[in-house]
Each structure stands twice: as structure tokens, then as C-alpha cells.
Protein backbone atom coordinates (compact mmCIF):
# COMPACT_ATOMS: atom_id res chain seq x y z
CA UNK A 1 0.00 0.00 0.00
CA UNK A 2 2.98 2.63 0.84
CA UNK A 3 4.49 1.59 -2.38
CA UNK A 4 1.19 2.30 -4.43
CA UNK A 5 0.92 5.22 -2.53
CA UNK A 6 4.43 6.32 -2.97
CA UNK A 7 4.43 5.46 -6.94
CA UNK A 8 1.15 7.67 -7.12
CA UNK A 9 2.81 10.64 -5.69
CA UNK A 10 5.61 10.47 -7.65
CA UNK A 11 3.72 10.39 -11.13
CA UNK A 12 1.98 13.41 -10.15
CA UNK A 13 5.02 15.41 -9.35
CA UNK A 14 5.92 17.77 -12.39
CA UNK A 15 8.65 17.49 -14.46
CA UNK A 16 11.72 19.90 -14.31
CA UNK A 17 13.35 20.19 -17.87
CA UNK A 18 15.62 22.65 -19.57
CA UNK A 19 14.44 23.53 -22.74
CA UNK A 20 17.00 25.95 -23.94
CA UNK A 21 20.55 26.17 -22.71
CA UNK A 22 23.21 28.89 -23.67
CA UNK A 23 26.62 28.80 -22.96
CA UNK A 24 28.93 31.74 -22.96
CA UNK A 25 33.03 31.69 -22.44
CA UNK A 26 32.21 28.92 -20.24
CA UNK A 27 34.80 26.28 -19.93
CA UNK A 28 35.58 24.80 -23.37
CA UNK A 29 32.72 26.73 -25.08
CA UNK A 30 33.04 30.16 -26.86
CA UNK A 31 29.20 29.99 -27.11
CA UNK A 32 27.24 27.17 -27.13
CA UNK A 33 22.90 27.12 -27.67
CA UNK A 34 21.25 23.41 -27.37
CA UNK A 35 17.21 23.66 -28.07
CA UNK A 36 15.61 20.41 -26.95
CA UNK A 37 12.39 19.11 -25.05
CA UNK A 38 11.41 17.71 -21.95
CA UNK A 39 12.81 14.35 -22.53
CA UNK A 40 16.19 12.67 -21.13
CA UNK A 41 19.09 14.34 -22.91
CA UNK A 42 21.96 12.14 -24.24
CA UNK A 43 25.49 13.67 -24.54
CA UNK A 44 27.67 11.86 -26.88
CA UNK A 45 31.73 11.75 -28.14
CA UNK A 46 34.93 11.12 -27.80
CA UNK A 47 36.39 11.32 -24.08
CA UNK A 48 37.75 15.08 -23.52
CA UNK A 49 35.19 16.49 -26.22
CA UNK A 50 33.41 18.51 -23.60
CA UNK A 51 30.39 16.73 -22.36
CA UNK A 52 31.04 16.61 -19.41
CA UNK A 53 31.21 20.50 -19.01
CA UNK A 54 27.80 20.72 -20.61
CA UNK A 55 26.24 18.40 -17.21
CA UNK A 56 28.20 20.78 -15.18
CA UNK A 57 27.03 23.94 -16.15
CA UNK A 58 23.62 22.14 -15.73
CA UNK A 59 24.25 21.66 -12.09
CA UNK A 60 25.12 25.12 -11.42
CA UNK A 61 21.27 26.04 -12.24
CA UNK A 62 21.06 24.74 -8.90
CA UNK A 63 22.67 26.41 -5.25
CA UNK A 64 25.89 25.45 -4.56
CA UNK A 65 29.40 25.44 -6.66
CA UNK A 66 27.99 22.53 -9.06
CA UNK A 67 29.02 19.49 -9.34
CA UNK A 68 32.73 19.92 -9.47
CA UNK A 69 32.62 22.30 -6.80
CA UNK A 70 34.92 24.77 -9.02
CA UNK A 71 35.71 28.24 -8.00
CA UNK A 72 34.01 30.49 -10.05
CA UNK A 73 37.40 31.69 -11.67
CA UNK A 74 38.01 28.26 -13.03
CA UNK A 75 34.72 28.29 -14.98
CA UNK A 76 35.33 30.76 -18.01
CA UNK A 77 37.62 29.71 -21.09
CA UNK A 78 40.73 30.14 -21.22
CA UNK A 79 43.35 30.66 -23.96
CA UNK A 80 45.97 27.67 -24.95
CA UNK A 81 48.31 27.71 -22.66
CA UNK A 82 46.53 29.93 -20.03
CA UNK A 83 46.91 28.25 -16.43
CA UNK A 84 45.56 31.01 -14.24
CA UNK A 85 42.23 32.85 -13.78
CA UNK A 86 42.15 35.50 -16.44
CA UNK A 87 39.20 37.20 -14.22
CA UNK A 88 36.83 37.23 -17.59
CA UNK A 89 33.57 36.64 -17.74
CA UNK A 90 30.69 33.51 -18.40
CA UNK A 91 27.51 33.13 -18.33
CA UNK A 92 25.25 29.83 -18.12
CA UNK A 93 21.11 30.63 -18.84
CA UNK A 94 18.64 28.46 -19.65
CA UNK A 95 14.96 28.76 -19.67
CA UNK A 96 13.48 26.20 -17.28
CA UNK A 97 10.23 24.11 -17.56
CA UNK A 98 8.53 24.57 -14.04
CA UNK A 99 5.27 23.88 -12.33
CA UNK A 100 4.80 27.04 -12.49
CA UNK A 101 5.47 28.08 -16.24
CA UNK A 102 8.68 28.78 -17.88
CA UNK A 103 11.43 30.68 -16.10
CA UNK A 104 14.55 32.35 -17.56
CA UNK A 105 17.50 31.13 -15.41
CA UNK A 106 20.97 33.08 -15.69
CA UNK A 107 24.28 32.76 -13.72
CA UNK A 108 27.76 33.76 -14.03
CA UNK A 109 30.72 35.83 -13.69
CA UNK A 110 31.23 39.21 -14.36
CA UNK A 111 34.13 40.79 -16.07
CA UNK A 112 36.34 41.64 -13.14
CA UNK A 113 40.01 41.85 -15.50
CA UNK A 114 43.41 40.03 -13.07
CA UNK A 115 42.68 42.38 -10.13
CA UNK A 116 40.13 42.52 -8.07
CA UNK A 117 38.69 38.88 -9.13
CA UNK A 118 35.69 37.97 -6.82
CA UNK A 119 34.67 34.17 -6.63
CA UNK A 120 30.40 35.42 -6.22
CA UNK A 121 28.50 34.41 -8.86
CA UNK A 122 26.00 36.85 -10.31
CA UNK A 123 22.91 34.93 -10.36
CA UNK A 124 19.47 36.44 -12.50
CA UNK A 125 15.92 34.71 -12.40
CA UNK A 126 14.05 37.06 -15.54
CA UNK A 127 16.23 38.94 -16.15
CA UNK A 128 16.34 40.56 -12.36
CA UNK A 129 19.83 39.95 -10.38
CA UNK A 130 18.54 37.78 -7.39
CA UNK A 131 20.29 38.56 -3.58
CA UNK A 132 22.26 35.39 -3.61
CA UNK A 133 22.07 31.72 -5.01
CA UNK A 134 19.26 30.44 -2.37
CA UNK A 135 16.36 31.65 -4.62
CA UNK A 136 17.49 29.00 -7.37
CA UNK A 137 16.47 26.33 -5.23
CA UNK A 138 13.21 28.00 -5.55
CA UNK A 139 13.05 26.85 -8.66
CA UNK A 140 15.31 23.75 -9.95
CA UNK A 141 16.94 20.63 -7.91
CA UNK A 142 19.82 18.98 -9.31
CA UNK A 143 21.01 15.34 -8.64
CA UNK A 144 24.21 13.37 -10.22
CA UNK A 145 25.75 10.60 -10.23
CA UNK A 146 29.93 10.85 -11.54
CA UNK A 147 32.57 8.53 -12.02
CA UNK A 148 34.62 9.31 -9.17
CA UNK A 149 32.06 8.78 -7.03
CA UNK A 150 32.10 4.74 -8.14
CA UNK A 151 35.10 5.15 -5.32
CA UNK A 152 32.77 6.69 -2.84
CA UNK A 153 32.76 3.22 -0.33
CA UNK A 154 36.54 3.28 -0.76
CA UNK A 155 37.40 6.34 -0.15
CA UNK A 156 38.13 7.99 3.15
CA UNK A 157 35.33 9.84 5.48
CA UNK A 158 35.49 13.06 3.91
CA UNK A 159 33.93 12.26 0.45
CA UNK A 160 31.36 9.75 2.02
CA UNK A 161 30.61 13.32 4.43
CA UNK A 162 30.39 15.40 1.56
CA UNK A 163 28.61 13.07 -0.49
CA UNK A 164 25.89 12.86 2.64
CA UNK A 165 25.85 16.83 3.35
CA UNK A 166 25.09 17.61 -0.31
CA UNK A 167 21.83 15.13 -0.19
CA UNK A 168 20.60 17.07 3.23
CA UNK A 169 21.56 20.01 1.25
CA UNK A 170 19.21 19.20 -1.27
CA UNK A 171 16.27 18.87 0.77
CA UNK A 172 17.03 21.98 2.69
CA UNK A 173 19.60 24.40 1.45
CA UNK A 174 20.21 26.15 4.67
CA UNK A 175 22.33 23.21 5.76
CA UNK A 176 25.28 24.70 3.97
CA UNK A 177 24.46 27.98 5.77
CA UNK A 178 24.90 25.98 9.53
CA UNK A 179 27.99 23.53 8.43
CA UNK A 180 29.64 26.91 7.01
CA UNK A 181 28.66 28.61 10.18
CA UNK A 182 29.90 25.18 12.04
CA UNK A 183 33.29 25.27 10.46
CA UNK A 184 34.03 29.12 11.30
CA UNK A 185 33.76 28.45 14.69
CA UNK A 186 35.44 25.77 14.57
CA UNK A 187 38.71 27.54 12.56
CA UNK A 188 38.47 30.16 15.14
CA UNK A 189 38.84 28.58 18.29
CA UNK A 190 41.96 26.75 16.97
CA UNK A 191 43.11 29.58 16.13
CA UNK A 192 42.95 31.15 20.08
CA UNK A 193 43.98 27.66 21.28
CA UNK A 194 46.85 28.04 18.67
CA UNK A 195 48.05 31.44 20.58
CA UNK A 196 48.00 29.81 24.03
CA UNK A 197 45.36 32.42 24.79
CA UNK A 198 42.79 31.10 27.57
CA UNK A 199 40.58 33.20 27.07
CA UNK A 200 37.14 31.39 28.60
CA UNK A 201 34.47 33.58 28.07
CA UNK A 202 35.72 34.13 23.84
CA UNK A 203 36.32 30.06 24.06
CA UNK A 204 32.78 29.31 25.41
CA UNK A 205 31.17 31.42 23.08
CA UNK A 206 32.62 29.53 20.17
CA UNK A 207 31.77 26.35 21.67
CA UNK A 208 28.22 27.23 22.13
CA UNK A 209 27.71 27.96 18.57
CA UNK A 210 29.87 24.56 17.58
CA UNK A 211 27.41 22.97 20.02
CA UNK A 212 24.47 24.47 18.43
CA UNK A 213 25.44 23.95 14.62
CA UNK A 214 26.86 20.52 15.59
CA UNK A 215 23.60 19.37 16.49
CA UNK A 216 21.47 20.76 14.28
CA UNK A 217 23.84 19.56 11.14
CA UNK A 218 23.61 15.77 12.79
CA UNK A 219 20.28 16.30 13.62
CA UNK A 220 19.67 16.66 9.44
CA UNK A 221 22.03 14.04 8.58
CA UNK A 222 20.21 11.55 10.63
CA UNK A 223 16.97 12.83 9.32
CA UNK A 224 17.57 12.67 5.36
CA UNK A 225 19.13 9.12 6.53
CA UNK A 226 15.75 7.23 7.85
CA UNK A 227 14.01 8.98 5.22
CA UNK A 228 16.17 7.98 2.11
CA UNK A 229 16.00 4.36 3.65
CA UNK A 230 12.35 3.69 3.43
CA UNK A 231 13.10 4.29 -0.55
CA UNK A 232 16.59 2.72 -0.97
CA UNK A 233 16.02 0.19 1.56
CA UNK A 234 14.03 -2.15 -0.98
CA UNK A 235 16.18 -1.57 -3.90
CA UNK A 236 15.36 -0.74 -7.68
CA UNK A 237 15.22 -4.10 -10.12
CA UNK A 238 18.40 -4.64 -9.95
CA UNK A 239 19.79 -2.06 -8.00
CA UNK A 240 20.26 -3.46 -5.06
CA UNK A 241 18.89 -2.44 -1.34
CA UNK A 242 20.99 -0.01 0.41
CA UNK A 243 20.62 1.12 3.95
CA UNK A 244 22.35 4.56 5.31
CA UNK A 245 23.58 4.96 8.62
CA UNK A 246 25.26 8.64 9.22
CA UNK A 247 27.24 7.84 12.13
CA UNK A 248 29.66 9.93 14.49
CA UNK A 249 29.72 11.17 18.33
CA UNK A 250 26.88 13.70 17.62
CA UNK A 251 25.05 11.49 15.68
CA UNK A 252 25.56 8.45 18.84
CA UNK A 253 24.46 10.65 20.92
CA UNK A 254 21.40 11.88 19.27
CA UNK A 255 20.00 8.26 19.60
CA UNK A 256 20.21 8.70 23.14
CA UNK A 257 19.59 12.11 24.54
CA UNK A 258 17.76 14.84 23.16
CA UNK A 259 18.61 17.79 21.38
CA UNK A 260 19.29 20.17 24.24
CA UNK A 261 21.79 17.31 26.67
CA UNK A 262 23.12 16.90 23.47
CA UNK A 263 24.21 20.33 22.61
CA UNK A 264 25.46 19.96 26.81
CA UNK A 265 27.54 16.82 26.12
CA UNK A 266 29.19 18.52 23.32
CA UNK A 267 30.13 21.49 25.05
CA UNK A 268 31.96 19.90 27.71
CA UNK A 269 33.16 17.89 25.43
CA UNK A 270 35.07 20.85 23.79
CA UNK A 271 36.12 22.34 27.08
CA UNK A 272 37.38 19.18 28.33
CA UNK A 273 39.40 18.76 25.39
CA UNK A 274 41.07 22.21 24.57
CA UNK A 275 44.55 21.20 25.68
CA UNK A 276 44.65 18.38 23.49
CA UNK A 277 42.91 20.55 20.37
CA UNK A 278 45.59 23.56 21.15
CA UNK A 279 48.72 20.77 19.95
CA UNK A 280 46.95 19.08 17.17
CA UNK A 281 44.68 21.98 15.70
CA UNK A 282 40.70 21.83 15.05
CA UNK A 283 39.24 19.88 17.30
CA UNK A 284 39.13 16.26 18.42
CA UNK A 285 35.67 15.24 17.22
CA UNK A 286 32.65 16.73 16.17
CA UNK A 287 30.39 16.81 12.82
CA UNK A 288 33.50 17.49 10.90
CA UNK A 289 34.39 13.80 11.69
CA UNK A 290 31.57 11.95 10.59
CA UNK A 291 31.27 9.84 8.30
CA UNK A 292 28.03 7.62 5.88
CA UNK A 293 28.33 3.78 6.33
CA UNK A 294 26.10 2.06 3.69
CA UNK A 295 25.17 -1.64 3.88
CA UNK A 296 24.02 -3.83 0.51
CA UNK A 297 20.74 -5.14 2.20
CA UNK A 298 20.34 -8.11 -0.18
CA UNK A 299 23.72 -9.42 0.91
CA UNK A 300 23.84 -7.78 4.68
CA UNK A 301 27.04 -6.81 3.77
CA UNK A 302 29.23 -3.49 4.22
CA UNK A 303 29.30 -1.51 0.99
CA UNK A 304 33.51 -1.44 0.60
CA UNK A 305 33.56 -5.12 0.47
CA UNK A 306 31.07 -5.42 -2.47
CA UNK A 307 32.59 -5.60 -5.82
CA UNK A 308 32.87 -2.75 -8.30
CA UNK A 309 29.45 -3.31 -10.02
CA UNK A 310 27.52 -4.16 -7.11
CA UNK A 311 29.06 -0.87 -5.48
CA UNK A 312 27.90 0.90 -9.24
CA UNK A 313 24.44 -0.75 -8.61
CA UNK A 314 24.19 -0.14 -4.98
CA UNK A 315 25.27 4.08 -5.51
CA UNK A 316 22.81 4.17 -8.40
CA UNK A 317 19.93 2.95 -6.18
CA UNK A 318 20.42 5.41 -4.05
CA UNK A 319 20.63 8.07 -6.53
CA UNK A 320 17.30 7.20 -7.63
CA UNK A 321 15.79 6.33 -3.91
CA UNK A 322 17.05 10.67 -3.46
CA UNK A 323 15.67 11.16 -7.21
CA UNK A 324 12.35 9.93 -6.09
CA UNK A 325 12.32 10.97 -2.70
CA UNK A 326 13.02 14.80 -3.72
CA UNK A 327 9.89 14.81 -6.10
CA UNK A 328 7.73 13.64 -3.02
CA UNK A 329 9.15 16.59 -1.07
CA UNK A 330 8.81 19.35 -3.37
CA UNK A 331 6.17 17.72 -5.39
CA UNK A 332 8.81 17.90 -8.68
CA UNK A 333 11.41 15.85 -10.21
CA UNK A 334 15.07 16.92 -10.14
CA UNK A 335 17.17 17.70 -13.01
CA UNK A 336 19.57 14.55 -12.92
CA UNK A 337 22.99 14.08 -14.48
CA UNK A 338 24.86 11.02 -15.16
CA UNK A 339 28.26 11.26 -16.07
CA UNK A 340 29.36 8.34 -17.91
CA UNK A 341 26.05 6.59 -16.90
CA UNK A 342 27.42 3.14 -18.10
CA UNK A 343 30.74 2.89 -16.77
CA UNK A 344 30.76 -0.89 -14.66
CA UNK A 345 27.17 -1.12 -15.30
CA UNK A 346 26.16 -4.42 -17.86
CA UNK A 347 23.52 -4.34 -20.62
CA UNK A 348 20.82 -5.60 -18.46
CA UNK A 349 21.27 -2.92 -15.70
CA UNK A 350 21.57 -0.20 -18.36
CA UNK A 351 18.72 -0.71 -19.93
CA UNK A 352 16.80 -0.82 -16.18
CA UNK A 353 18.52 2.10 -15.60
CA UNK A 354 16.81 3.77 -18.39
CA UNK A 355 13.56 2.16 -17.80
CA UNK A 356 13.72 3.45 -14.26
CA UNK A 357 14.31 6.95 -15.80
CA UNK A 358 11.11 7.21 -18.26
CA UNK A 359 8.93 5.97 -15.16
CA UNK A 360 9.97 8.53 -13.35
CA UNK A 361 9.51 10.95 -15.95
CA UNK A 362 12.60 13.06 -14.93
CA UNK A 363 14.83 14.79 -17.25
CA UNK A 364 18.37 13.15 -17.25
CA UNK A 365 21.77 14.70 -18.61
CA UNK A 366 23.47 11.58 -19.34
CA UNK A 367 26.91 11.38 -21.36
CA UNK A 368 29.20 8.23 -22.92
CA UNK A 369 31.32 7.60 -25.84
CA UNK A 370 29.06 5.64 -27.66
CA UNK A 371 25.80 6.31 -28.94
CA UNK A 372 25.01 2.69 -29.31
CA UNK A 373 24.99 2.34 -25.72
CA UNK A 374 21.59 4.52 -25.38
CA UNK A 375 19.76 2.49 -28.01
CA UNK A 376 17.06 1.56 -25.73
CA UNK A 377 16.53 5.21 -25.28
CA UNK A 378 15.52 5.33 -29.21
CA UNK A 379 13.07 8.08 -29.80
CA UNK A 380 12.63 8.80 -25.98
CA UNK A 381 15.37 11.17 -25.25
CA UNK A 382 16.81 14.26 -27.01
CA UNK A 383 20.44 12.98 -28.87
CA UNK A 384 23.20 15.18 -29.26
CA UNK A 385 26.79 15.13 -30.88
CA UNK A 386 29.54 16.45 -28.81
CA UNK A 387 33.30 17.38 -30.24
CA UNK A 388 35.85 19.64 -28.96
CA UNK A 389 33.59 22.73 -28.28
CA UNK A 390 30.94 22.07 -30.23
CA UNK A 391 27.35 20.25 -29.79
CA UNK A 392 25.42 18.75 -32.98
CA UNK A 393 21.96 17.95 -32.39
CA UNK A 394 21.16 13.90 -33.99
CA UNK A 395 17.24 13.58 -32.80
């Protein structure tokens, strides 16, 4: 019944699509125009031909730095042989498909010349410069799934963290706004501790707002955690179940006190510990340690010791368990890019892969080398040709 119920919803959500994207000075494009419907979008060419750029500039239509996480001087094109930000301008726009009508989407860099640069992106919704780049989320949610994130069960704590903070983030942008707020804090009391100054009162006023932020970041981890698992938890054809445990001291703790003896605990925790943070720098523990253990539920095994297409399998199950689970919260499907969609992924989970993606009805970005690979895509998605700076439209 919560399946049915679940499936319902989802078909009901609208569908977020990019009709018309423009590309100016913007990475390995002098300008760039693609025209194209609501249907899935299929990048394809040789490796190094650009397509990949195109799916980023896609993801910064969304808050945040985009899917590379690039510095906003590292976005415009550069001249052979150019290594450093020139401090020119580029733009990204594209008129946007939304619930509520079509919306004219801009964002970019200024001219600023080598002095002076600034990393803030200009971002314009009609035409109208917008305050900052929370009002985008407003309007578009962006999901991906990259190659080097096939490494994400191998890899250390930080890019499982990251990884985790940038699904909370997409349920609730502020989250960037308390981790940020988190990690000031955090860089300023080892800084005091770093000049042998004990100064208390300073010192327990940074601790109270790492106590505060602390919680409230685990707080959201743990949340977008159970509610990710009632999706992922029975899997996708063959995408296998996953199951998502944030874990860490705040997060421990959480499943046994509340909020507020939380926030206590951490404190002291801090205090007690300032001696030992003043010689090593930062601070012992904290939400800055955490880390995302994932479990393959059909085998009741850790993710890391699954092999490489059962960890492919198992990350793309969850990509479409946060796919689905963002169109039941905002009542609209996310943009969703797939870089290299079938790298370690066999015929049979390709093609369910795709299936999966009409059903939902979402727009996908997806890119390879071959166009043969996308056959059972056919007629149902938008084709395009992609060389060295230039994008050919096939169907």
C-alpha cells in the first residue's frame, strides 16, 4: 500500500526540464545554444570532447558550486596555454520548464580583469539579479551521479561526508548555511587555542555555537538518513537495497539524549578537550568527523567489500531512492545528471537504468562515448553530438 501510494505521488510530481541552454566563455565553449524538449538528454563523443562541461554547467542552475565544486574563476575559457584565472567573464542561462510556467535562469561571472577577481556568482531569475544563489532552489533541484564517485565506499570519510551533506543540502539548502557557520567556529577557536590564549568567556562562546550547529547539522544528517532508507532500503530491479547509517559522536548521541543534553555533552566535550585541540589543531571530534556507512541489504554486507558493479548498482539505487524521494518533497522531479552513466554497469542494468528513468519521468543529462549504448533510449530522449567545443543535435 505505501508503495502504491508512494508510486502515485511520484507520477503526479511535475517534471523539471531545460528547454534551452546557452553557454557563454564557459569552460571549453566560446558559445554554445542546445534547443531540446522535456525528454532525457543524451550527450555523446569522444572522451575530452566537452560533455562533461555541458552536465556541469547544468548543475550550477542549482545552489551550490555545481558538481565539481569549481571556483568560479576556473569556470570561463581560457586561452591555450593559459593556467591562471584570467578574471573574464561567463555566463550559463537556460529557460526552465517549471510547475509554475517557464522561467529564464541566468548565472555567471562578471568581467572583473586580473585584479580585483571575486569568486560570487552573479545569479538572474528574468532577467532581475537575485540577492544570492538560495532563490534558485526555488526553482530547480539537481542530482548526479559521476565517475569518481564509483570510489565513494573506498574512499576515506570526507567524500562519504560530503557526499551525505550535499543530499541534506538538497532537501534543505540552509544546511550549507549551519555547516559553514559550524566550520568558522570551529577555525576560530583553533586559532585562540593556537596562541595559548585562555581566554574562557571568547572560548565558550565559540563552543556554544559549535554545540548548536553541531547538532542541528547531525540532527539533518540523521533525518535525510531514515528517510532515504524507506526508498533505498528495498532496492530498484536490480539495483540493489541499500541502507544509510550517518554515524559519528553527535550522531551516537542523538540516539540517546535529546537535542538540548546533546548540545550539553558537546560542550563539555570541547572544554574538556582544549589542551589536546591547542597541539593538534581543530578539534578532536565533532560533525567534521563523521562519516556515511552504507550496507548492501540483499547481501547484509558493508558496501567497501562489495565488488565494483555491485558498489555501481548499490550508488545508483540510491541516486534514484534521493531522485524519487526529492519529487515527493517538493512535489517535482530533479534535473539529474549522469556522467558516464554506463561505466561498470552491464547491458541488463543499463537498460533498467533507463527504464527506471522514463517511469519517473525526470529529465536526465546523461553522457558516454558511444551512442550505441543509449539504443534503448531510441526516440525517448533528445540525442546530441559532442566534439571539442561544439554540440550537434542527432534527434
Amino acid at each position: 500500500m505505501r508503495e502504491a501510494n508512494e508510486t502515485s505521488a511520484v507520477s503526479q510530481a511535475s517534471t523539471i526540464a531545460v528547454t534551452r541552454l546557452t553557454l557563454s566563455n564557459f569552460r571549453c565553449y566560446d558559445f554554445q545554444r542546445l534547443d531540446l524538449d522535456s525528454r532525457p538528454v543524451v550527450l555523446f563523443g569522444k572522451n575530452g570532447a566537452g560533455k562533461t562541461n555541458i552536465l556541469e554547467a547544468v548543475s550550477l542552475l542549482g545552489p551550490g558550486r555545481g558538481m565539481r565544486r569549481a571556483k568560479a574563476g576556473d569556470l570561463a575559457r581560457r586561452d591555450a596555454g593559459c593556467e591562471e584565472d584570467s578574471g573574464r567573464a561567463w555566463g550559463v542561462a537556460a529557460t526552465v520548464e517549471t510547475n509554475a510556467g517557464p522561467v529564464d535562469i541566468g548565472t555567471g561571472r562578471e568581467e572583473t580583469g586580473r585584479t580585483g577577481t571575486r569568486e560570487r556568482r552573479v545569479v538572474r531569475i528574468e532577467g532581475e539579479t537575485a540577492r544570492g544563489q538560495s532563490v534558485l532552489a526555488d526553482y530547480v533541484d539537481v542530482v548526479w551521479l559521476l565517475p569518481q564517485m564509483d570510489r565513494l565506499f573506498l574512499d576515506g570519510a570526507i567524500a562519504r561526508r560530503r557526499f551525505l551533506d550535499r543530499l541534506v543540502f538538497g532537501f534543505d539548502p540552509s544546511h550549507a548555511t549551519r555547516m559553514n557557520a559550524y566550520e568558522h567556529s570551529l577555525r576560530e577557536r583553533a586559532k585562540l587555542l593556537k596562541t595559548g590564549r585562555n581566554d574562557d568567556r571568547w572560548l565558550s562562546g565559540l563552543e556554544e555555537q559549535m554545540a548548536t550547529k553541531a547538532v542541528a547539522v547531525a540532527a539533518a544528517r540523521k533525518d535525510i538518513g531514515a528517510r532515504l532508507n524507506i526508498l533505498a532500503v528495498d532496492g530498484w530491479g536490480p539495483f540493489p537495497g541499500a541502507q544509510l547509517t550517518p554515524t559519528g559522536l553527535i550522531e551516537g548521541w542523538l540516539d540517546e539524549f535529546s537535542a538540548l543534553e546533546v548540545e550539553d555533552k558537546f560542550r563539555a566535550f570541547l572544554a574538556e578537550h582544549r589542551m589536546v585541540d591547542a597541539k593538534v589543531g581543530g578539534a578532536k571530534d565533532g560533525v567534521h568527523k563523521s562519516d556515511l556507512l552504507v550496507r548492501h541489504v540483499p547481501k547484509d554486507q558493508p558496501a567497501e567489500v562489495c565488488s565494483t558493479g555491485e558498489q555501481k548498482a548499490l550508488l545508483t539505487g540510491m541516486v534514484l531512492a534521493n531522485t524519487k524521494a526529492l519529487a515527493l518533497d517538493r512535489g517535482r522531479l530533479p534535473l539529474l545528471l549522469l556522467d558516464e552513466v554506463g561505466a561498470h554497469l552491464d547491458e541488463d542494468r543499463r537498460k533498467a537504468l533507463f527504464e527506471a528513468i522514463c517511469d519517473l519521468g525526470a529529465q536526465a543529462w546523461m553522457t558516454g562515448t558511444d551512442a550505441a549504448s543509449f539504443d534503448a533510449l531510441k526516440s525517448q530522449a533528445n540525442f546530441f553530438n559532442v566534439e571539442t567545443g561544439s554540440v550537434t543535435r542527432v534527434s
